[in-house]
PDB file of N, CA and C in Angstrom:
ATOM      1  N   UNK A   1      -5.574   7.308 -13.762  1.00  0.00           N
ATOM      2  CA  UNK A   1      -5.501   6.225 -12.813  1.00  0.00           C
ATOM      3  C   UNK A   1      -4.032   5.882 -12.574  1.00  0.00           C
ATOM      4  N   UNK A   2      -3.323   5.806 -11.246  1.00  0.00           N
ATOM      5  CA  UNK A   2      -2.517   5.551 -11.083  1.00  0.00           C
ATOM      6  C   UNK A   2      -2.288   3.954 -10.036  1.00  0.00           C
ATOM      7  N   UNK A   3      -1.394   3.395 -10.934  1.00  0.00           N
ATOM      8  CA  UNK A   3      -0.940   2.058 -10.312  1.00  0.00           C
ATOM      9  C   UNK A   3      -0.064   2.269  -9.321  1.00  0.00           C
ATOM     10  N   UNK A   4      -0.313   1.410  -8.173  1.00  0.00           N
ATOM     11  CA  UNK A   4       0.586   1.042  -6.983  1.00  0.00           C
ATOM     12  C   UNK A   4       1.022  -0.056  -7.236  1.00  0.00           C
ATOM     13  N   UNK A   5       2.642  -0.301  -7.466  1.00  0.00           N
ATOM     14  CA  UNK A   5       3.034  -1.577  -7.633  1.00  0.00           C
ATOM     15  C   UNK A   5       2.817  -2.373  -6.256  1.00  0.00           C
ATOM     16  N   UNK A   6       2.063  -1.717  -5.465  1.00  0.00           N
ATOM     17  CA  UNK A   6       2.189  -2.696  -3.594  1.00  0.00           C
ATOM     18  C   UNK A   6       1.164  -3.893  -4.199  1.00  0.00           C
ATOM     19  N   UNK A   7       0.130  -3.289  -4.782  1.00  0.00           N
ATOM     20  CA  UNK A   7      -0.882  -4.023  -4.862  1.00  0.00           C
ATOM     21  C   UNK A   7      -0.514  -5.459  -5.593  1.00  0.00           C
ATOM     22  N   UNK A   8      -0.307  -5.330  -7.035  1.00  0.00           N
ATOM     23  CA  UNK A   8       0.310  -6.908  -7.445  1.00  0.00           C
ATOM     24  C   UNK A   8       0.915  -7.480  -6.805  1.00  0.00           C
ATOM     25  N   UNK A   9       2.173  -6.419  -6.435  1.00  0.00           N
ATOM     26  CA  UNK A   9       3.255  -7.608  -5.175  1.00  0.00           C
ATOM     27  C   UNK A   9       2.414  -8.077  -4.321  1.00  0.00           C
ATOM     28  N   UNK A  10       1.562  -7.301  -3.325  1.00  0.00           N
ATOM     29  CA  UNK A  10       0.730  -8.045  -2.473  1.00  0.00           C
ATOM     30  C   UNK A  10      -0.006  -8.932  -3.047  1.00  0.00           C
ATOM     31  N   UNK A  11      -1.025  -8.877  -4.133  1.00  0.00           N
ATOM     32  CA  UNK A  11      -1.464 -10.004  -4.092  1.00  0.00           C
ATOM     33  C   UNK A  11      -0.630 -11.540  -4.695  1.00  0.00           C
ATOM     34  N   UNK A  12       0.349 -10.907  -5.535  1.00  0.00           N
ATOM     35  CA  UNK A  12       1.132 -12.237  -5.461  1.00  0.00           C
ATOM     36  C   UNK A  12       1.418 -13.066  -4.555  1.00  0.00           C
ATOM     37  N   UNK A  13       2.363 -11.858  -3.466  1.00  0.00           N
ATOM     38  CA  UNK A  13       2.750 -12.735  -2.462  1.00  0.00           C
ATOM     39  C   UNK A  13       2.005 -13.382  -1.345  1.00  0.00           C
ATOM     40  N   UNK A  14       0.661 -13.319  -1.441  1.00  0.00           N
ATOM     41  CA  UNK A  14      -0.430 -13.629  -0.823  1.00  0.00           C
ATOM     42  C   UNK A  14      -0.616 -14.798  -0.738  1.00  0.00           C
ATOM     43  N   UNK A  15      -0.871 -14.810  -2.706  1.00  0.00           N
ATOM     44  CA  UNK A  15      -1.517 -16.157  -3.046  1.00  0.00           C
ATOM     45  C   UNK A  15      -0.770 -16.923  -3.044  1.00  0.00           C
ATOM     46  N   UNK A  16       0.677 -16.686  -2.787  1.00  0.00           N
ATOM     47  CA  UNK A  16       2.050 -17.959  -3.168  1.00  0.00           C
ATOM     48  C   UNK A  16       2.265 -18.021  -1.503  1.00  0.00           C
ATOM     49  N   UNK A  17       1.817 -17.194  -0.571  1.00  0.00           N
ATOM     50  CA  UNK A  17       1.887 -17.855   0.630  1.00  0.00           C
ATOM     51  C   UNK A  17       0.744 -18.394   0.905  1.00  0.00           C
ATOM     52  N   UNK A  18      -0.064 -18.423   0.608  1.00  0.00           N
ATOM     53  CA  UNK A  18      -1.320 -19.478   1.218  1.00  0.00           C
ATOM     54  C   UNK A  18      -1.027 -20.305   0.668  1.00  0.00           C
ATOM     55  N   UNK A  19      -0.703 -20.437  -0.771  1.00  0.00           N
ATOM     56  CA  UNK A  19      -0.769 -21.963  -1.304  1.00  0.00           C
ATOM     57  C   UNK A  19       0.616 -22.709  -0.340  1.00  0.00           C
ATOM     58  N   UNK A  20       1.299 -21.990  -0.060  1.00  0.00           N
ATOM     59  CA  UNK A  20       2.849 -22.452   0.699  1.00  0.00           C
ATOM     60  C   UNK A  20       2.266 -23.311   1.750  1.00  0.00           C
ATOM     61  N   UNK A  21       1.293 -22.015   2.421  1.00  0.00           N
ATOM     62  CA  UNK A  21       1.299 -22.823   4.013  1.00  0.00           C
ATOM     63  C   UNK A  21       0.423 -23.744   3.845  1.00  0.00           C
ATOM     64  N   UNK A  22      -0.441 -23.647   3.224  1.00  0.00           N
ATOM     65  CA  UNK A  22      -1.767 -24.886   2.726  1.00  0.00           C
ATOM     66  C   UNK A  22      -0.783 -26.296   2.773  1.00  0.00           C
ATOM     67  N   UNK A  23       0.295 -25.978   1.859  1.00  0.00           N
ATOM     68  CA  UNK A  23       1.064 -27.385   1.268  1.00  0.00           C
ATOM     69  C   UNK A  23       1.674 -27.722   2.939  1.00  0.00           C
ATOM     70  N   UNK A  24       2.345 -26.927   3.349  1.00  0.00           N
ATOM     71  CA  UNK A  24       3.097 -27.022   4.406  1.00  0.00           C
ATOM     72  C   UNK A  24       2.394 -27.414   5.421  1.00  0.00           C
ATOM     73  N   UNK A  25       1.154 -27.046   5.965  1.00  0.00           N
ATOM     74  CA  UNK A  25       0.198 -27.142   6.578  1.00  0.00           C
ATOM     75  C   UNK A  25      -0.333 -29.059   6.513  1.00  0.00           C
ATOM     76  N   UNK A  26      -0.149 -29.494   4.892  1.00  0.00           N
ATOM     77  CA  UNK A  26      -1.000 -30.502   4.421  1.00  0.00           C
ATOM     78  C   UNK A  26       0.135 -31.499   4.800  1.00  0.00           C
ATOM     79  N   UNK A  27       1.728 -31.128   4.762  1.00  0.00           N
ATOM     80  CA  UNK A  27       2.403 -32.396   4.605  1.00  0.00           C
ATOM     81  C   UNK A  27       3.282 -32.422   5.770  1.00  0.00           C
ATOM     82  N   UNK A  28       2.599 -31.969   6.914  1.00  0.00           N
ATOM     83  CA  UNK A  28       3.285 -31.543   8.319  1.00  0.00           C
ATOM     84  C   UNK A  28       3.909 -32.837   9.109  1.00  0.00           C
ATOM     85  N   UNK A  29       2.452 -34.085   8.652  1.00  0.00           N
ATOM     86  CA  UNK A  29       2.928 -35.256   9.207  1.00  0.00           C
ATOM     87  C   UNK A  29       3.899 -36.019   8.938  1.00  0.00           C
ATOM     88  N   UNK A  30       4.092 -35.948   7.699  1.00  0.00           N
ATOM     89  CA  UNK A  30       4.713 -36.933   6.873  1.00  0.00           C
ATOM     90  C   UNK A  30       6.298 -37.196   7.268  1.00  0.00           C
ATOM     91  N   UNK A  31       6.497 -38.054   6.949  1.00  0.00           N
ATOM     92  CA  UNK A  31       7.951 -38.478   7.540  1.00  0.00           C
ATOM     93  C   UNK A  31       8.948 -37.898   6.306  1.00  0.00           C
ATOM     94  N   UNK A  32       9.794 -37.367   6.819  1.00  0.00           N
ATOM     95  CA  UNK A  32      11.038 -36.801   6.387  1.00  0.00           C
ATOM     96  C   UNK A  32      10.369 -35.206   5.318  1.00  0.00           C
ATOM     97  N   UNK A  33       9.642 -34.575   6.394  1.00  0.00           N
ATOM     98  CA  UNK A  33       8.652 -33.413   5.242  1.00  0.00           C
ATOM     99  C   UNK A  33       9.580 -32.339   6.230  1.00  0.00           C
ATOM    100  N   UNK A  34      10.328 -32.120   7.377  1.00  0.00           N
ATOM    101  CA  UNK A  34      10.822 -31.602   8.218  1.00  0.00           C
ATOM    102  C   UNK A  34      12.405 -32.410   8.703  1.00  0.00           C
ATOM    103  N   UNK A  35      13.273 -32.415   8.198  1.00  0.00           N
ATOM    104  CA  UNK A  35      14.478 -32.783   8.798  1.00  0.00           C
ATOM    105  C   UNK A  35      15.114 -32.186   9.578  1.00  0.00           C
ATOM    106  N   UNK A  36      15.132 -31.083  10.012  1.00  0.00           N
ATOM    107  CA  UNK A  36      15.624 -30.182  10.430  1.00  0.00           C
ATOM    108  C   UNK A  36      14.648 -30.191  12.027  1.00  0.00           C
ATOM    109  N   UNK A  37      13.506 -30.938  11.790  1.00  0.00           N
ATOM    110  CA  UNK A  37      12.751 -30.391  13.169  1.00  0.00           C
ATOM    111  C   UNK A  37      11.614 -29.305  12.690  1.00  0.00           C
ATOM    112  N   UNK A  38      11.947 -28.497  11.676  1.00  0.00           N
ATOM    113  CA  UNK A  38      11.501 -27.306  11.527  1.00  0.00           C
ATOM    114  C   UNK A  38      10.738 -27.171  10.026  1.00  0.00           C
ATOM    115  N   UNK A  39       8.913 -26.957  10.243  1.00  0.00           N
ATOM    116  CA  UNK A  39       8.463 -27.115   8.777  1.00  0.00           C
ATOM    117  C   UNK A  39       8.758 -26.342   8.128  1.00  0.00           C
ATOM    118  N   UNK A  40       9.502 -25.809   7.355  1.00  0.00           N
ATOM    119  CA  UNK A  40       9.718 -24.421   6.451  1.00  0.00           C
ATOM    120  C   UNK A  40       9.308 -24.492   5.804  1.00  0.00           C
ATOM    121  N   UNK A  41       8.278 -25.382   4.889  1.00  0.00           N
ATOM    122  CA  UNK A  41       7.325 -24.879   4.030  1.00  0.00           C
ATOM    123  C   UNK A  41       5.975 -24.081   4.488  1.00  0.00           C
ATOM    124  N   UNK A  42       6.265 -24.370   5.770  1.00  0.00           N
ATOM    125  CA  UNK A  42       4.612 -24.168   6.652  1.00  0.00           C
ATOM    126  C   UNK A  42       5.771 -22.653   7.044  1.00  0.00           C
ATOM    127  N   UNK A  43       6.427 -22.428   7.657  1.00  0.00           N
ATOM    128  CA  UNK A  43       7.163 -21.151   8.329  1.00  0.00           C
ATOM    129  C   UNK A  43       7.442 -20.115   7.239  1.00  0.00           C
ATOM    130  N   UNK A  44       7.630 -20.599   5.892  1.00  0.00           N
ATOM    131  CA  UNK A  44       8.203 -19.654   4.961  1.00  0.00           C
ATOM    132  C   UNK A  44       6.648 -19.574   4.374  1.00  0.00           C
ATOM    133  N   UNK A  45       5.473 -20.075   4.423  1.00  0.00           N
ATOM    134  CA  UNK A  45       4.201 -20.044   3.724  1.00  0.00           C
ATOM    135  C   UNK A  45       3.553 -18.472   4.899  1.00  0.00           C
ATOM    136  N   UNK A  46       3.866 -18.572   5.879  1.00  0.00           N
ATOM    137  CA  UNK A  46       3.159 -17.664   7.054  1.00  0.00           C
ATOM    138  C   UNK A  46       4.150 -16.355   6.545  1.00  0.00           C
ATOM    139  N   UNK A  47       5.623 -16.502   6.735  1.00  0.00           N
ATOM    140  CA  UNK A  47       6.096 -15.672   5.823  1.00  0.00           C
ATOM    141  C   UNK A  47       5.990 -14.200   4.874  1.00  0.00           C
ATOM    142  N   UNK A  48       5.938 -15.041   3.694  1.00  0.00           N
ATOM    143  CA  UNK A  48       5.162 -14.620   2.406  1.00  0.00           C
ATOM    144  C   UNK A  48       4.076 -14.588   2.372  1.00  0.00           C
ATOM    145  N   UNK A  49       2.896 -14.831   2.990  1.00  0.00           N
ATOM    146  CA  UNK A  49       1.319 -14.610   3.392  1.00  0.00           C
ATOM    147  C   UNK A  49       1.467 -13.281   4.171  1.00  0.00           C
ATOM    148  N   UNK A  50       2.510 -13.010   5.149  1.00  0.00           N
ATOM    149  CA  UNK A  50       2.591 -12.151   6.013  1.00  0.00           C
ATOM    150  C   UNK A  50       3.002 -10.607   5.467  1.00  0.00           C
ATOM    151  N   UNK A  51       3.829 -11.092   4.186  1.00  0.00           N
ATOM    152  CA  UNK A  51       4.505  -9.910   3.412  1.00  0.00           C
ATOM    153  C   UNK A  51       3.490  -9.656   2.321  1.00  0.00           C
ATOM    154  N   UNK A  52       2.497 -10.082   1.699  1.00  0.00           N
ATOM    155  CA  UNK A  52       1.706  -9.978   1.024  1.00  0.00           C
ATOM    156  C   UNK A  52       1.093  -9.523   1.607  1.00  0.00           C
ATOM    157  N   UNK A  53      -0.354  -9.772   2.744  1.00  0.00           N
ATOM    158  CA  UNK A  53      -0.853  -8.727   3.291  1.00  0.00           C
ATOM    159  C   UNK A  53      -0.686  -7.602   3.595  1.00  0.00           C
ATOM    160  N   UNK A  54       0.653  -7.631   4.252  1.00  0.00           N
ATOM    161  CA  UNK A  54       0.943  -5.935   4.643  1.00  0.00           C
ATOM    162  C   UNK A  54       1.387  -5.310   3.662  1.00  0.00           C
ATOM    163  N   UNK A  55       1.833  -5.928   2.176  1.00  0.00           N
ATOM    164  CA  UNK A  55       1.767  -4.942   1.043  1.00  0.00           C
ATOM    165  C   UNK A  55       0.618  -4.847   0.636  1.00  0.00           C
ATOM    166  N   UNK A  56      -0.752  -5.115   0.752  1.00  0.00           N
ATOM    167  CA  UNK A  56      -1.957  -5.218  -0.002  1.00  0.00           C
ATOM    168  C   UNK A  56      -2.243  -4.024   0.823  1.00  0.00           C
ATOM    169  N   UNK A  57      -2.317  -4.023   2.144  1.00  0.00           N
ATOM    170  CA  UNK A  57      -2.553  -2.920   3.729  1.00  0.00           C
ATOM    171  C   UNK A  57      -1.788  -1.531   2.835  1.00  0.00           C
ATOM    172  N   UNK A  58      -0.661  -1.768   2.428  1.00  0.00           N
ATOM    173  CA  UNK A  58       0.072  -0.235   2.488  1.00  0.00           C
ATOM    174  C   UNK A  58      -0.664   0.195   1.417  1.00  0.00           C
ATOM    175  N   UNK A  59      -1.210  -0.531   0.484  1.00  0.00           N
ATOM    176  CA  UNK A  59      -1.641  -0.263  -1.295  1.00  0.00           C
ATOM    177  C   UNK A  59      -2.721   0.313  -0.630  1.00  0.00           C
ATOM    178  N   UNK A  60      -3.698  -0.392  -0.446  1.00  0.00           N
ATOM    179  CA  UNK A  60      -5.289   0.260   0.361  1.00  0.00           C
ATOM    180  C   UNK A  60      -5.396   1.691   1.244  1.00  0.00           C
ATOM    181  N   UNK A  61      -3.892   1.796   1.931  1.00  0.00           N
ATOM    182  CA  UNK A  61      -4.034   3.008   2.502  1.00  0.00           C
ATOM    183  C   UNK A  61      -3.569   4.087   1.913  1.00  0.00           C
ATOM    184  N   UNK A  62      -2.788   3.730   0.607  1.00  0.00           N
ATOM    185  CA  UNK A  62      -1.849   4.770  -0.052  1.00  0.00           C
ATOM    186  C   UNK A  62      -3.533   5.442  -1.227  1.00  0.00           C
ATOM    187  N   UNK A  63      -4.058   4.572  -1.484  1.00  0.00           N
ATOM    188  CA  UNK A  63      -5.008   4.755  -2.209  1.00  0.00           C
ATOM    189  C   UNK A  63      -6.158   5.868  -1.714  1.00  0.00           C
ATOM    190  N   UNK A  64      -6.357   5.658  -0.193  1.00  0.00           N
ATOM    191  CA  UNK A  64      -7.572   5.911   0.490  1.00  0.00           C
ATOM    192  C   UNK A  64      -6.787   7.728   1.150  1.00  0.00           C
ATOM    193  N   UNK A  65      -5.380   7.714   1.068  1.00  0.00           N
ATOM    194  CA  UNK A  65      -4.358   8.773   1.518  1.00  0.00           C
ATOM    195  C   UNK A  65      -4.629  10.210   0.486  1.00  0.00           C
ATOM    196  N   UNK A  66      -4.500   9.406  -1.042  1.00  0.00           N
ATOM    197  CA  UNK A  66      -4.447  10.069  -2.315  1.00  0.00           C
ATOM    198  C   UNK A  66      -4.900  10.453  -3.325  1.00  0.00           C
ATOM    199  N   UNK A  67      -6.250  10.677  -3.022  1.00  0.00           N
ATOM    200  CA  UNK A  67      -7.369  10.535  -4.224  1.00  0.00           C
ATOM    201  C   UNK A  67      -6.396  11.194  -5.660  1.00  0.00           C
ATOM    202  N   UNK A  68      -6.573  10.949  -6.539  1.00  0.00           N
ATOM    203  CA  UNK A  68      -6.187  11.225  -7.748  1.00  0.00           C
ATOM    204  C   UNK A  68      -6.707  12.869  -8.213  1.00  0.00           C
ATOM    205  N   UNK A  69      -6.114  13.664  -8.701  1.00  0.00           N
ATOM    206  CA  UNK A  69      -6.342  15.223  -8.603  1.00  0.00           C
ATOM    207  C   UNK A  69      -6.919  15.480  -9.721  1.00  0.00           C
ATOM    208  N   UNK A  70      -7.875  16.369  -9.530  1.00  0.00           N
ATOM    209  CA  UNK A  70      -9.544  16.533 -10.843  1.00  0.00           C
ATOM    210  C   UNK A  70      -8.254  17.079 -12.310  1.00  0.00           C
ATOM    211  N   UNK A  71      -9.294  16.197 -13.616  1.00  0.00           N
ATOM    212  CA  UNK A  71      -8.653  16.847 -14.704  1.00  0.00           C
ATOM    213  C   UNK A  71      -8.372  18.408 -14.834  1.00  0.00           C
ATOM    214  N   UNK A  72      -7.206  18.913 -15.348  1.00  0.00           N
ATOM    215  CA  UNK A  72      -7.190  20.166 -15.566  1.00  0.00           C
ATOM    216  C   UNK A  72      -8.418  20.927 -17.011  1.00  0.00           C
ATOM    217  N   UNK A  73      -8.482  22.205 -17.068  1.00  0.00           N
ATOM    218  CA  UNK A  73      -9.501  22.641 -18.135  1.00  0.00           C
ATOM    219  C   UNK A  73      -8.606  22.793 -18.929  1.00  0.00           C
ATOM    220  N   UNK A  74      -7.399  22.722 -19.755  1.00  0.00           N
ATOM    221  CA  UNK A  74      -6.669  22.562 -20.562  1.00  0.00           C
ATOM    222  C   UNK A  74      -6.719  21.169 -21.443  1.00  0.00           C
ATOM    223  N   UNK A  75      -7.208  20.208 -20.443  1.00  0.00           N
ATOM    224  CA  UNK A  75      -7.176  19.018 -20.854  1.00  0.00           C
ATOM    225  C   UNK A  75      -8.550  18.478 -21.864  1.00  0.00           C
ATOM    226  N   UNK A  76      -9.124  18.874 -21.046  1.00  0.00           N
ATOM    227  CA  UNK A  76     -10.905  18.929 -22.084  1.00  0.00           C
ATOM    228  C   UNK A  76     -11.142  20.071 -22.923  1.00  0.00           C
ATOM    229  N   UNK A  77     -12.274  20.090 -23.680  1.00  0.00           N
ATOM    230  CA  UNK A  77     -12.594  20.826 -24.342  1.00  0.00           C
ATOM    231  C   UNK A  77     -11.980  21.207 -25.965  1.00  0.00           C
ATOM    232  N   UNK A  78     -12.584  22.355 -26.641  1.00  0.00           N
ATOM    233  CA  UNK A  78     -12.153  23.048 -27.958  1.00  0.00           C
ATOM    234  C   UNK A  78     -10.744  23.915 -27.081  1.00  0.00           C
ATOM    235  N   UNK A  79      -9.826  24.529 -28.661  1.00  0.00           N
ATOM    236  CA  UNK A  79      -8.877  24.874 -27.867  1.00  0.00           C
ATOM    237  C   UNK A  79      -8.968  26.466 -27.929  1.00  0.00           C
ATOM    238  N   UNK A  80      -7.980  26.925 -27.004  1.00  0.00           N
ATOM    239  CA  UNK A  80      -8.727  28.504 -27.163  1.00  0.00           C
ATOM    240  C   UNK A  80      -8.241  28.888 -28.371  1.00  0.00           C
ATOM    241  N   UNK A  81      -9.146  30.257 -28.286  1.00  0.00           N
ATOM    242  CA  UNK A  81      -9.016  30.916 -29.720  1.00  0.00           C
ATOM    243  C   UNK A  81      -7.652  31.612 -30.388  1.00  0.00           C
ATOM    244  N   UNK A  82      -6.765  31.642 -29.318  1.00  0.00           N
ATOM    245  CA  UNK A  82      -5.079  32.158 -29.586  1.00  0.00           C
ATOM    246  C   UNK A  82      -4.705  31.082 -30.047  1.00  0.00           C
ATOM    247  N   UNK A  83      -4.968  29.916 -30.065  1.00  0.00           N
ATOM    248  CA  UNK A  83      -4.104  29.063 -30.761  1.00  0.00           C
ATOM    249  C   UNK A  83      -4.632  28.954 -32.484  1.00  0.00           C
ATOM    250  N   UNK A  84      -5.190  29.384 -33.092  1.00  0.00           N
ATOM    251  CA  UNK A  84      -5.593  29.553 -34.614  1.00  0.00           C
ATOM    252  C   UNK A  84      -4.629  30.077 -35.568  1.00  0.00           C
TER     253      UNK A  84
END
């Protein structure tokens, strides 16, 4: 079995952008939650939601690209008889 590091990164950065934009999303009204004009907790939450998916996308396709290659007959079994 081989690991794709896309996959953790993606789902990390997934779950730390939803919770972003959720927050960002939740405190949009609030006075002084935007000084700038501009929510960047809500802009940097879409972000990192955005970079997480498309690393979860590349993991899923690298997977579906590469099936993993059948054990060799060296690997199983008794060993041959030259080796005694």
């Amino acid at each position: 079995m081989r690991l794709d590091v896309r996959l953790p990164i993606g789902g990390l950065f997934s779950l730390l952008g939803a919770l972003l934009t959720a927050y960002g999303a939740a405190t949009r009204s609030r006075p002084g939650s935007a000084p700038t004009g501009v929510p960047i907790d809500l802009v940097w939450g879409v972000v990192l939601l955005a970079f997480g998916v498309w690393m979860l996308f590349l993991a899923r396709r690298a997977a579906g690209r590469n099936p993993p290659p059948p054990p060799s007959p060296q690997t199983f079994g008794p060993p041959p008889a030259s080796h005694r």
